[in-house]
Protein backbone atom coordinates (compact mmCIF):
# COMPACT_ATOMS: atom_id res chain seq x y z
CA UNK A 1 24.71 -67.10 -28.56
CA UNK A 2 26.48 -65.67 -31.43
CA UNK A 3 26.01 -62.91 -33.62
CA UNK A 4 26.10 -65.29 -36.64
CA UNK A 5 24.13 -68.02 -35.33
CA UNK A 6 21.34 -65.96 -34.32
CA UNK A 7 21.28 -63.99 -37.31
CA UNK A 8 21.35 -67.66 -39.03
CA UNK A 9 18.16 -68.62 -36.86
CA UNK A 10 15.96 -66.11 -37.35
CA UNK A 11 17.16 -66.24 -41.37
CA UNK A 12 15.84 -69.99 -41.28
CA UNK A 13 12.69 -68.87 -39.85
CA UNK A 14 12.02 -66.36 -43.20
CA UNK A 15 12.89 -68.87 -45.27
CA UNK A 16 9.94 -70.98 -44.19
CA UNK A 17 7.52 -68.01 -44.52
CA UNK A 18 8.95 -67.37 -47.99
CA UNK A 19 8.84 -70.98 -48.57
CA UNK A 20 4.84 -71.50 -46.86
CA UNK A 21 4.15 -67.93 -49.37
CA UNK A 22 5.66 -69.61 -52.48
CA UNK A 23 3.25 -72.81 -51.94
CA UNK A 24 -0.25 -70.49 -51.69
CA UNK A 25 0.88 -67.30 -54.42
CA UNK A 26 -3.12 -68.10 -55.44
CA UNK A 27 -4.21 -67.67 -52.04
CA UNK A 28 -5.17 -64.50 -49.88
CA UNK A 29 -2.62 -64.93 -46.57
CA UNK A 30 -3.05 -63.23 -43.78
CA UNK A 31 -0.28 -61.68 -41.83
CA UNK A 32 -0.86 -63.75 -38.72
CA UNK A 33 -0.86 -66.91 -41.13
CA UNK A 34 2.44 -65.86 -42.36
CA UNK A 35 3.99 -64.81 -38.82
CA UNK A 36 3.02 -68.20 -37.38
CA UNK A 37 4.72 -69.83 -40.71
CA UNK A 38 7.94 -68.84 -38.78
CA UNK A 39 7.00 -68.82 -35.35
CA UNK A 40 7.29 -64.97 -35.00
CA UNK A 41 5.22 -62.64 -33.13
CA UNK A 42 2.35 -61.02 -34.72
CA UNK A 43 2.89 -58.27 -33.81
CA UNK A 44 6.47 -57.61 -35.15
CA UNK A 45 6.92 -59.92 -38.13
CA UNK A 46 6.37 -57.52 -40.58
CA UNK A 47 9.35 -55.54 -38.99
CA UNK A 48 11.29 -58.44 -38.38
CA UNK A 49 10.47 -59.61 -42.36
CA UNK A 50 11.10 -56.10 -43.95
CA UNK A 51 14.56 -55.39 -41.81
CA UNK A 52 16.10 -59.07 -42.78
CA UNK A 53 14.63 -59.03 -46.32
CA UNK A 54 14.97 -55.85 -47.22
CA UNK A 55 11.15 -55.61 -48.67
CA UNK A 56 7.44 -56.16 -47.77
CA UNK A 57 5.94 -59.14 -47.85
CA UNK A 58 3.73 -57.48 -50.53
CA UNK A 59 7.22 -56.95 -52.60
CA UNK A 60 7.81 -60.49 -52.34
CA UNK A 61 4.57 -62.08 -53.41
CA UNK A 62 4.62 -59.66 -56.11
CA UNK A 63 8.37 -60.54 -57.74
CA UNK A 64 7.40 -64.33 -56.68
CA UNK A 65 4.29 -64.38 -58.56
CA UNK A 66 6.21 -62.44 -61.61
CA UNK A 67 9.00 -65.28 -61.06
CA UNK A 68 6.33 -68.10 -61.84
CA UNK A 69 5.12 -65.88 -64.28
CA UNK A 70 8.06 -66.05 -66.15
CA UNK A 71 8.17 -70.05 -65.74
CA UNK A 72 4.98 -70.03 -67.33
CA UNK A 73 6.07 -68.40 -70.24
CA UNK A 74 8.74 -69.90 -71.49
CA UNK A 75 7.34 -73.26 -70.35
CA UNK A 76 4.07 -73.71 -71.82
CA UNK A 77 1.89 -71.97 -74.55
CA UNK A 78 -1.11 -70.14 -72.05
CA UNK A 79 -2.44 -67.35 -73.16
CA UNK A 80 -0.65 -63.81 -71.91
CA UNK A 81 -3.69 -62.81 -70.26
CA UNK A 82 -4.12 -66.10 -68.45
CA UNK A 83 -0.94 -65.80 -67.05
CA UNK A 84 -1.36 -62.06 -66.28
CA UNK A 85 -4.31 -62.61 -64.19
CA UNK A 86 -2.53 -65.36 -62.20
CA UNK A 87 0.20 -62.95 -61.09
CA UNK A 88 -2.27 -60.60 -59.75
CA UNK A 89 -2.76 -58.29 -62.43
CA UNK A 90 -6.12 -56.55 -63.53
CA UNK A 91 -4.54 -56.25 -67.13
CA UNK A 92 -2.62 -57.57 -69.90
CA UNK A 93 -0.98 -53.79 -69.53
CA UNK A 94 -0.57 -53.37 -66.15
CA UNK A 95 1.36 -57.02 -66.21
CA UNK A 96 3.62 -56.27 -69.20
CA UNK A 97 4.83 -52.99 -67.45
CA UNK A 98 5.21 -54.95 -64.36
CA UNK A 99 7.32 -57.82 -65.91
CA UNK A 100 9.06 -55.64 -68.35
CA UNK A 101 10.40 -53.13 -65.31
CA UNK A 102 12.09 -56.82 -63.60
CA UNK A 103 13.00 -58.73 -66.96
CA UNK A 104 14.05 -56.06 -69.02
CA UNK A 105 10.99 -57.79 -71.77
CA UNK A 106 7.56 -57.41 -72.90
CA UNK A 107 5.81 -60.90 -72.09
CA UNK A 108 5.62 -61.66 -75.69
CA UNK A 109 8.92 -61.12 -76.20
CA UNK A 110 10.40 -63.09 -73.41
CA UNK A 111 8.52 -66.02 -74.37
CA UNK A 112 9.93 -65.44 -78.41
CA UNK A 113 13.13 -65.39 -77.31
CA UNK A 114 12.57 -68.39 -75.26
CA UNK A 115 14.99 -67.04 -73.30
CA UNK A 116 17.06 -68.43 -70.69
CA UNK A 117 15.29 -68.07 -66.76
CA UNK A 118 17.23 -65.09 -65.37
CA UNK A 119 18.07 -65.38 -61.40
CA UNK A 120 14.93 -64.76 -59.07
CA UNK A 121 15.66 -61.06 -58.27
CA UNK A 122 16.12 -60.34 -54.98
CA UNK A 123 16.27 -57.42 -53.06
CA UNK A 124 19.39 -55.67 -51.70
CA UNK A 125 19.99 -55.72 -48.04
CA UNK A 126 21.01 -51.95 -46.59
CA UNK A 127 24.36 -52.31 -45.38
CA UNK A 128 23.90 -48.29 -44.21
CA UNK A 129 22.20 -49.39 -41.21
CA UNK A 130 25.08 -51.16 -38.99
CA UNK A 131 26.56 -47.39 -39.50
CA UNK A 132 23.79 -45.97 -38.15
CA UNK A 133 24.29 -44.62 -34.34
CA UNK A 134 22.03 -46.20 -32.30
CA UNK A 135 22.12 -48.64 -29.44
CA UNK A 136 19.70 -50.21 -27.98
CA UNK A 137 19.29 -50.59 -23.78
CA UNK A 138 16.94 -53.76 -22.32
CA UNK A 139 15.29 -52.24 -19.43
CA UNK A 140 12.48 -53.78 -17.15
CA UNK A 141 9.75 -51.00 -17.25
CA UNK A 142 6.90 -50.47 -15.19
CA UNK A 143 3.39 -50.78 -16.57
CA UNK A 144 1.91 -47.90 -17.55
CA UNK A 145 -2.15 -46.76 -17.40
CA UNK A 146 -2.76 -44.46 -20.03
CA UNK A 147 -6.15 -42.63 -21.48
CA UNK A 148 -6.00 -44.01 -25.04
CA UNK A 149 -7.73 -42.31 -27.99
CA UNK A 150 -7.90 -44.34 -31.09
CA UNK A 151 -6.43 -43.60 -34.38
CA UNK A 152 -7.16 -44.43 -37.99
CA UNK A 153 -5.63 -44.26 -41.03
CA UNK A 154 -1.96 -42.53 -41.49
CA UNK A 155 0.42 -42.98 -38.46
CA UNK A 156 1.96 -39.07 -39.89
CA UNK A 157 -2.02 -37.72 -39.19
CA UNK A 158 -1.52 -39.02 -35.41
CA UNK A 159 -0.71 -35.86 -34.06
CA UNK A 160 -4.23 -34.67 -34.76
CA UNK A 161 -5.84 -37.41 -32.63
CA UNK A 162 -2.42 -36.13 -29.85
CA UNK A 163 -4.10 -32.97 -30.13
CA UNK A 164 -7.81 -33.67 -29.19
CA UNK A 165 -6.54 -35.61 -26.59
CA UNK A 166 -4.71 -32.63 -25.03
CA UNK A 167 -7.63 -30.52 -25.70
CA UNK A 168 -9.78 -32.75 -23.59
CA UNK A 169 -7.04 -33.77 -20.71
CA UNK A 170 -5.71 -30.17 -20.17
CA UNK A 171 -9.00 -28.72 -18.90
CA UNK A 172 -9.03 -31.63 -16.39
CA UNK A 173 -5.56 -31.00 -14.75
CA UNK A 174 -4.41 -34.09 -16.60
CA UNK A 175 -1.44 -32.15 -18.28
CA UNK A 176 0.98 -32.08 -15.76
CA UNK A 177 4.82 -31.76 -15.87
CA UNK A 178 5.14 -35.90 -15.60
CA UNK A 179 2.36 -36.59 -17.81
CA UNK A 180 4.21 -38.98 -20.40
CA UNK A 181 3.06 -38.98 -23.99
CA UNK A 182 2.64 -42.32 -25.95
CA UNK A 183 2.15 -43.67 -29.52
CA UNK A 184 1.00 -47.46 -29.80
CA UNK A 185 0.79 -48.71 -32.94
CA UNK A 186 -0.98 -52.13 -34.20
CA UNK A 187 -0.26 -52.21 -37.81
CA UNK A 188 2.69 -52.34 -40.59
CA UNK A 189 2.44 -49.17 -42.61
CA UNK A 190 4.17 -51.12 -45.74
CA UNK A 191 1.66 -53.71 -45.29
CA UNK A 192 -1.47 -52.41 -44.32
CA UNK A 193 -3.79 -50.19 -46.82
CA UNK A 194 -3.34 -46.65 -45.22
CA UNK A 195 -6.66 -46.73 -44.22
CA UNK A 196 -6.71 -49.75 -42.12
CA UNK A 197 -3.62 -48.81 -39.64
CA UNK A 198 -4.57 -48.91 -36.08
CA UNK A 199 -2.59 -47.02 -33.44
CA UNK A 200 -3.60 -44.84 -30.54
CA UNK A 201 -2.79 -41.47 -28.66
CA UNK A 202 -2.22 -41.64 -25.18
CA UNK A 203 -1.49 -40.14 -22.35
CA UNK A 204 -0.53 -41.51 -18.75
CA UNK A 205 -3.38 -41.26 -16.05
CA UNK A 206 -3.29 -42.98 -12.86
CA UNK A 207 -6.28 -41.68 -11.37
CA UNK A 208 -9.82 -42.68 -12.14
CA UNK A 209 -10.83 -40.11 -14.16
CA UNK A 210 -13.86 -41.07 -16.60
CA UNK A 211 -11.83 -41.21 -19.87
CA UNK A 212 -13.82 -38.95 -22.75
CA UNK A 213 -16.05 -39.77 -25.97
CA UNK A 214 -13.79 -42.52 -28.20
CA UNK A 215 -11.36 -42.78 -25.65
CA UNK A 216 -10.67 -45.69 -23.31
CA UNK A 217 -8.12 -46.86 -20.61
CA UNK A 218 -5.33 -49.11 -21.25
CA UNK A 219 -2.54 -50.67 -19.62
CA UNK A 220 0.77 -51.36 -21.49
CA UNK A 221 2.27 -54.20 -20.24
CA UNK A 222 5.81 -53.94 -17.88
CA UNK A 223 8.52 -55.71 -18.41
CA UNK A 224 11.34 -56.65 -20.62
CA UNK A 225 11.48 -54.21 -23.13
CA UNK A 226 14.16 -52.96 -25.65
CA UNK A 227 14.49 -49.75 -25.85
CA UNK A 228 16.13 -47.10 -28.74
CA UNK A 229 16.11 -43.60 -28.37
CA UNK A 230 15.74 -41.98 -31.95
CA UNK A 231 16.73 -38.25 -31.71
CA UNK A 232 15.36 -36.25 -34.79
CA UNK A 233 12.21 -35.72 -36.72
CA UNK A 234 9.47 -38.37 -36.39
CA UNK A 235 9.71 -38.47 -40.32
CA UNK A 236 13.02 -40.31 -40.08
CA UNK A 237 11.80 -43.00 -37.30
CA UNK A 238 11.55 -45.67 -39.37
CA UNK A 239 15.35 -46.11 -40.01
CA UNK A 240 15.61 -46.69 -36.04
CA UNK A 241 12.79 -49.37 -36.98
CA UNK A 242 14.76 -50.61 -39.62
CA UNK A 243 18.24 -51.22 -37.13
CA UNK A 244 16.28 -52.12 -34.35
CA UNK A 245 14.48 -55.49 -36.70
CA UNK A 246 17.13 -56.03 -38.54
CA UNK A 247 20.24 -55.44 -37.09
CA UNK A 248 20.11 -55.38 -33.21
CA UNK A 249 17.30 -58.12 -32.80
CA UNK A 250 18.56 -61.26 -34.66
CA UNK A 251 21.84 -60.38 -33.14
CA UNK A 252 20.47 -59.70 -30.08
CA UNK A 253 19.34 -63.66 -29.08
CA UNK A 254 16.41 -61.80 -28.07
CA UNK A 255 12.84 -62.81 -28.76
CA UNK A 256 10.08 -59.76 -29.63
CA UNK A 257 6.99 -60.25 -27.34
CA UNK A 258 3.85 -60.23 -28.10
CA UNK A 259 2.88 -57.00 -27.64
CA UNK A 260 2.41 -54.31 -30.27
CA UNK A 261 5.58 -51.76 -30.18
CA UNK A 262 4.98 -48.15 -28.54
CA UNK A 263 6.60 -44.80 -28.86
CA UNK A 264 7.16 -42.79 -25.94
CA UNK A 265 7.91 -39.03 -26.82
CA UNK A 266 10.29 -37.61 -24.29
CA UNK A 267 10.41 -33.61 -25.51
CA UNK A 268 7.66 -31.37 -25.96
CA UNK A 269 7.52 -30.85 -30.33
CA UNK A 270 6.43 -27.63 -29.86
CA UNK A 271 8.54 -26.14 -27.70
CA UNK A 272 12.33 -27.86 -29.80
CA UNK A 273 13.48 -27.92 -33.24
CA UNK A 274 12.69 -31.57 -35.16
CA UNK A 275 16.25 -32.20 -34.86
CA UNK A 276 16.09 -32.12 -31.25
CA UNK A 277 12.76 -34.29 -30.65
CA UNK A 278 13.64 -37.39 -29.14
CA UNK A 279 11.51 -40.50 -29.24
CA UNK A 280 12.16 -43.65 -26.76
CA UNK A 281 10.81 -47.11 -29.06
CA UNK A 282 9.88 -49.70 -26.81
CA UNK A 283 10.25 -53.06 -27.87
CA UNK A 284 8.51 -55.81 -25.75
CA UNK A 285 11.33 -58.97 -25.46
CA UNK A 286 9.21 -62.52 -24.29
């Protein structure tokens, strides 16, 4: 399949999540509700949403609801604050600074002027990433039984929960030379409250080896995977996140699984430079 036509597929499918969001701006969507709106994976839309639209789906809803917003103004005579608390805001201030930062107008004086709609702003797609030099490889990989410790909050504090982990595995001859360390992470970090994001620190263990306090076993899934190899700090990951969902994928004719994405850290951070830290993402393809 072509590069166009794919890239024309999966830009039909946000269009009907944009479209299903623009029918409920009053009601409180869940990300699953939106991803199945478009027949994506869960686990990925938000990727797949922010790479082809070049914003959150928190950005959208927030210049859609400012959109009607403006509608409402020059269309009918409710009160300011009516309309204010319809768009989502807590305040006739926090609204005008809002709307006046995309229209260029107070409220009050967009609706005096009466003045013609202006275009529904949209955001800019990053033509920087098809320069960026990565390439992605679809491999068939092996499952792989790790000793999971759970992580909350900001995926940047991970290496914290990395560190207990290797405090607890190293006394039990569980750091070995081969001993692969892995990220998994559950949640959007441009859609999720900081304080919500799920993700774990693991480390591969074959043996049967009680896992510790908080910790538990898991197995992540074999198979079709693609897979990017980001060299650099982990700081700078998400642009590989950003070409890998928006570039390689819809051009790919490739379908992300349902699986959450994992990291796979192939250099020991303490012992390199960030610029030499290398980082394998691992995309599961259905």
């Amino acid at each position: 399949m072509s590069r166009r036509n794919t890239f024309e597929q999966y830009s039909a499918r946000i269009e009907k999540v944009v479209a299903f969001l623009s029918d409920r701006l009053d009601q409180p969507l869940t990300l699953a509700q939106l991803a199945d709106a478009g027949h994506f994976s869960p686990f990925h839309f938000h990727r797949v949403y922010r790479g082809l639209m070049g914003e959150t789906i928190a950005s959208t809803q927030r210049r859609l609801r400012l959109h009607r917003a403006a509608t409402e103004l020059i269309g009918n005579r409710q009160p300011i604050a009516q309309i204010a608390v319809r768009a989502g805001y807590g305040s006739v201030a926090a609204f005008t600074r809002a709307f006046g930062a995309v229209y260029g107008d107070a409220p009050a004086a967009f609706r005096k002027r009466r003045a013609a709609l202006p275009a529904l702003p949209g955001a800019a797609f990053d033509p920087t990433l098809e320069t960026l030099m990565y390439t992605a490889q679809i491999n068939t990989l092996a499952p792989i039984r790790v000793i999971a410790l759970p992580h909350r909050g900001d995926y940047q504090t991970i290496g914290q929960s990395f560190h207990a982990l290797y405090a607890w595995a190293g006394p039990r001859g569980l750091m070995r030379p081969d001993t692969r360390g892995i990220g998994i992470y559950y949640d959007s970090p441009a859609d999720t409250p900081v304080e919500q994001l799920r993700s774990e620190a693991c480390i591969s263990a074959s043996g049967e080896i009680e896992p510790g306090e908080g910790m538990r076993r898991v197995e992540i899934a074999g198979g079709r995977h693609a897979v990017v190899v980001h060299t650099g700090p982990y700081a700078e990951l998400q642009r590989a996140y950003d070409w890998l969902f928006c570039q390689w994928l819809p051009a790919s004719g490739e379908e992300a699984g349902d699986a959450p994405v994992y990291e796979e850290y192939l250099n020991d951070p303490s012992q390199l430079p960030p610029a030499e830290w290398k980082t394998a993402i691992c995309l599961p393809l259905k």
